[in-house]
C-alpha atoms as a PDB file:
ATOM      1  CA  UNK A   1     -15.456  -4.410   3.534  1.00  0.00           C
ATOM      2  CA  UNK A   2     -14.782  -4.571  -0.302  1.00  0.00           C
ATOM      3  CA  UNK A   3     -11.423  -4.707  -1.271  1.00  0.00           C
ATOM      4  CA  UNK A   4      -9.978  -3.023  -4.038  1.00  0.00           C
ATOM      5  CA  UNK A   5      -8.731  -4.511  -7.080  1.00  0.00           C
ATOM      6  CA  UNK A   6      -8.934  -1.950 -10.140  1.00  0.00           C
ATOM      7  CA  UNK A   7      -9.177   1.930  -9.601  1.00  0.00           C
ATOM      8  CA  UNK A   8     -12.211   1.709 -11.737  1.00  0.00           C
ATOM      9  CA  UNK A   9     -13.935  -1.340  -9.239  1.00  0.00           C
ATOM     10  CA  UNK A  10     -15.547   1.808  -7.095  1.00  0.00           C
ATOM     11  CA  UNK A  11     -15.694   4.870  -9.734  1.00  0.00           C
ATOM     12  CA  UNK A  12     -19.408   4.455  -9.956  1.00  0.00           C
ATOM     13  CA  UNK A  13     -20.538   4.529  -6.539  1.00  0.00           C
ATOM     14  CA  UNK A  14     -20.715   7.754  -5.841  1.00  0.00           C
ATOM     15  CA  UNK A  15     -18.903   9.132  -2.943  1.00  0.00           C
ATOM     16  CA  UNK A  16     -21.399  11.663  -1.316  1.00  0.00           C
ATOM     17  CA  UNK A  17     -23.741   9.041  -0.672  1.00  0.00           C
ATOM     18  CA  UNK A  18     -21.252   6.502   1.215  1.00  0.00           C
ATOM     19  CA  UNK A  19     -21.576   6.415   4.972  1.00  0.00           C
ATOM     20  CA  UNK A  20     -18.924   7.153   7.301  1.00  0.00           C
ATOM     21  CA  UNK A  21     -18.302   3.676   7.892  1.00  0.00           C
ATOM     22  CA  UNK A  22     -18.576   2.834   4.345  1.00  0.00           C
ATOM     23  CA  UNK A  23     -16.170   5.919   3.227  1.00  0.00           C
ATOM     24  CA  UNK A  24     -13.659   4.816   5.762  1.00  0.00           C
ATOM     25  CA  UNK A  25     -13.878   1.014   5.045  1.00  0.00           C
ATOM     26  CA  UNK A  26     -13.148   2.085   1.063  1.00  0.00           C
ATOM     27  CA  UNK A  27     -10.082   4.483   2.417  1.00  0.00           C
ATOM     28  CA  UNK A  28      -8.510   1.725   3.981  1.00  0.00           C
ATOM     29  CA  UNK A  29      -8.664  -0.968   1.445  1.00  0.00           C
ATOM     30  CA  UNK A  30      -7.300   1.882  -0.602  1.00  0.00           C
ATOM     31  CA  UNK A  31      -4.069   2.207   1.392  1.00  0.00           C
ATOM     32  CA  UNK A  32      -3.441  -1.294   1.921  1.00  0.00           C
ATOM     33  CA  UNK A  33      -3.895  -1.152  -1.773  1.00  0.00           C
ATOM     34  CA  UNK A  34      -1.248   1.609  -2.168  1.00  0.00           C
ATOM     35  CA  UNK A  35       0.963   0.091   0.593  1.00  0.00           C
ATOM     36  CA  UNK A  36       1.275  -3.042  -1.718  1.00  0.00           C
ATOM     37  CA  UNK A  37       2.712  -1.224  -4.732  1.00  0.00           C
ATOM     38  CA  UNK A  38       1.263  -3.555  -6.867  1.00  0.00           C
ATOM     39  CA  UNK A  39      -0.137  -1.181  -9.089  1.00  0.00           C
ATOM     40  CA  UNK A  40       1.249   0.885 -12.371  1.00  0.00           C
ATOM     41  CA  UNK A  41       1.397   4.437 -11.993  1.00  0.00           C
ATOM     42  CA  UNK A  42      -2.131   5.659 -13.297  1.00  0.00           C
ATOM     43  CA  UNK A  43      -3.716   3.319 -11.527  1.00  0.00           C
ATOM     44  CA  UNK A  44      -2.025   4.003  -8.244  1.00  0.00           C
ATOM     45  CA  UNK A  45      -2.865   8.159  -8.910  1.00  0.00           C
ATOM     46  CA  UNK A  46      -6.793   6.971  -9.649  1.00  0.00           C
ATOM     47  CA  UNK A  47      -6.476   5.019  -5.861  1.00  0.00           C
ATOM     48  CA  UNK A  48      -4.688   8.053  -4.298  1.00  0.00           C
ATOM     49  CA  UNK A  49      -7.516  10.370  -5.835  1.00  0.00           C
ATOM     50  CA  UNK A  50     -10.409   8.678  -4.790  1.00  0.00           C
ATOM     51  CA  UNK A  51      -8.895   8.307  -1.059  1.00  0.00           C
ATOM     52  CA  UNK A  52      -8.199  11.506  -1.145  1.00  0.00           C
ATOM     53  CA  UNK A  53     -12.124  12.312  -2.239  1.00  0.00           C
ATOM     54  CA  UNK A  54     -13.125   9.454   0.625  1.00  0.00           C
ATOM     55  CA  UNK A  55     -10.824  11.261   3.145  1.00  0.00           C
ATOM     56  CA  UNK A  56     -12.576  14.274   2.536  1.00  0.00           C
ATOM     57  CA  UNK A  57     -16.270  13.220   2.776  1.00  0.00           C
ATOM     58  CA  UNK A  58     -15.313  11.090   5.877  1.00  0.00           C
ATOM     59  CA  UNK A  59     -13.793  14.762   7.241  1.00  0.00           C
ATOM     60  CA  UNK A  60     -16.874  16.184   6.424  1.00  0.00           C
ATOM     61  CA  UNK A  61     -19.399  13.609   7.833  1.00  0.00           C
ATOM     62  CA  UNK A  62     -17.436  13.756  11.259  1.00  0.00           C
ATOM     63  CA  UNK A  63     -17.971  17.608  11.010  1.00  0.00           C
ATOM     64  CA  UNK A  64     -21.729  17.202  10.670  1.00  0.00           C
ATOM     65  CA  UNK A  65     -22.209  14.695  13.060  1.00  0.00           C
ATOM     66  CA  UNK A  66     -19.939  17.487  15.729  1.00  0.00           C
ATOM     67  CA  UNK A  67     -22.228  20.242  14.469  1.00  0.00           C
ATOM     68  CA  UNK A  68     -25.161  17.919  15.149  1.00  0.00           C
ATOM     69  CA  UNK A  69     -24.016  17.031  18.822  1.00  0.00           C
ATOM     70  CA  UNK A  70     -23.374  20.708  19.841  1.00  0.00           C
ATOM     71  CA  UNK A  71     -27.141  21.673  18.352  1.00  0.00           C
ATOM     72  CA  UNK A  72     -28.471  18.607  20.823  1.00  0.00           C
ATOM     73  CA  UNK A  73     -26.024  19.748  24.034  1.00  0.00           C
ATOM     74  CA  UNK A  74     -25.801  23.422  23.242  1.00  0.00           C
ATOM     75  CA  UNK A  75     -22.465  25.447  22.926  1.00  0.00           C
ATOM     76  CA  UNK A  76     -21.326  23.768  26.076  1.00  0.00           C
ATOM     77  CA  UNK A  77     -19.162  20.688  24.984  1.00  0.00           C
ATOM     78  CA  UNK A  78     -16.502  19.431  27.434  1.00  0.00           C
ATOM     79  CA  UNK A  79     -13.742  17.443  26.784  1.00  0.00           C
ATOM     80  CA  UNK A  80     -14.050  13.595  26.872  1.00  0.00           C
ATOM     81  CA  UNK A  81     -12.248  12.588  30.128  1.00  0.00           C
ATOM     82  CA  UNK A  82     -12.009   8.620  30.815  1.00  0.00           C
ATOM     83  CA  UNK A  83     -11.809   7.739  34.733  1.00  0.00           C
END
């Protein structure tokens, strides 16, 4: 996992081609990032824009991989129930 130093550090890598995992490791060096308040103002809006961006494509991956899961088990999904 990367960790964030400059709003600009991750502007280039586009974020429709990060994985899940990658889109969520990103969003989470961005809070602690946030969290620290160690950055001036513009930079701190760039870091809460491009979580907000990463929060977004991880909401959509999840939704692709449910979509994905009810084409493979049909209509039928059941809650998950630990014993």
């Amino acid at each position: 996992m990367s960790t964030i130093d400059s709003p600009d550090q991750s502007v280039h890598e586009p974020i429709d081609g990060l994985t899940y995992e990658q889109a969520l490791a990103e969003l989470e060096s961005i809070v602690a990032a946030l969290e620290s308040g160690d950055h001036a103002l513009d930079a701190a809006l760039a870091l809460y824009e491009r979580g907000q961006a990463l929060a977004r494509q991880c909401g959509q991956l999840l939704d692709k991989a449910e979509m994905k899961i009810q084409s493979l088990s049909g209509e039928n999904l059941v809650d998950f129930n630990p014993e």
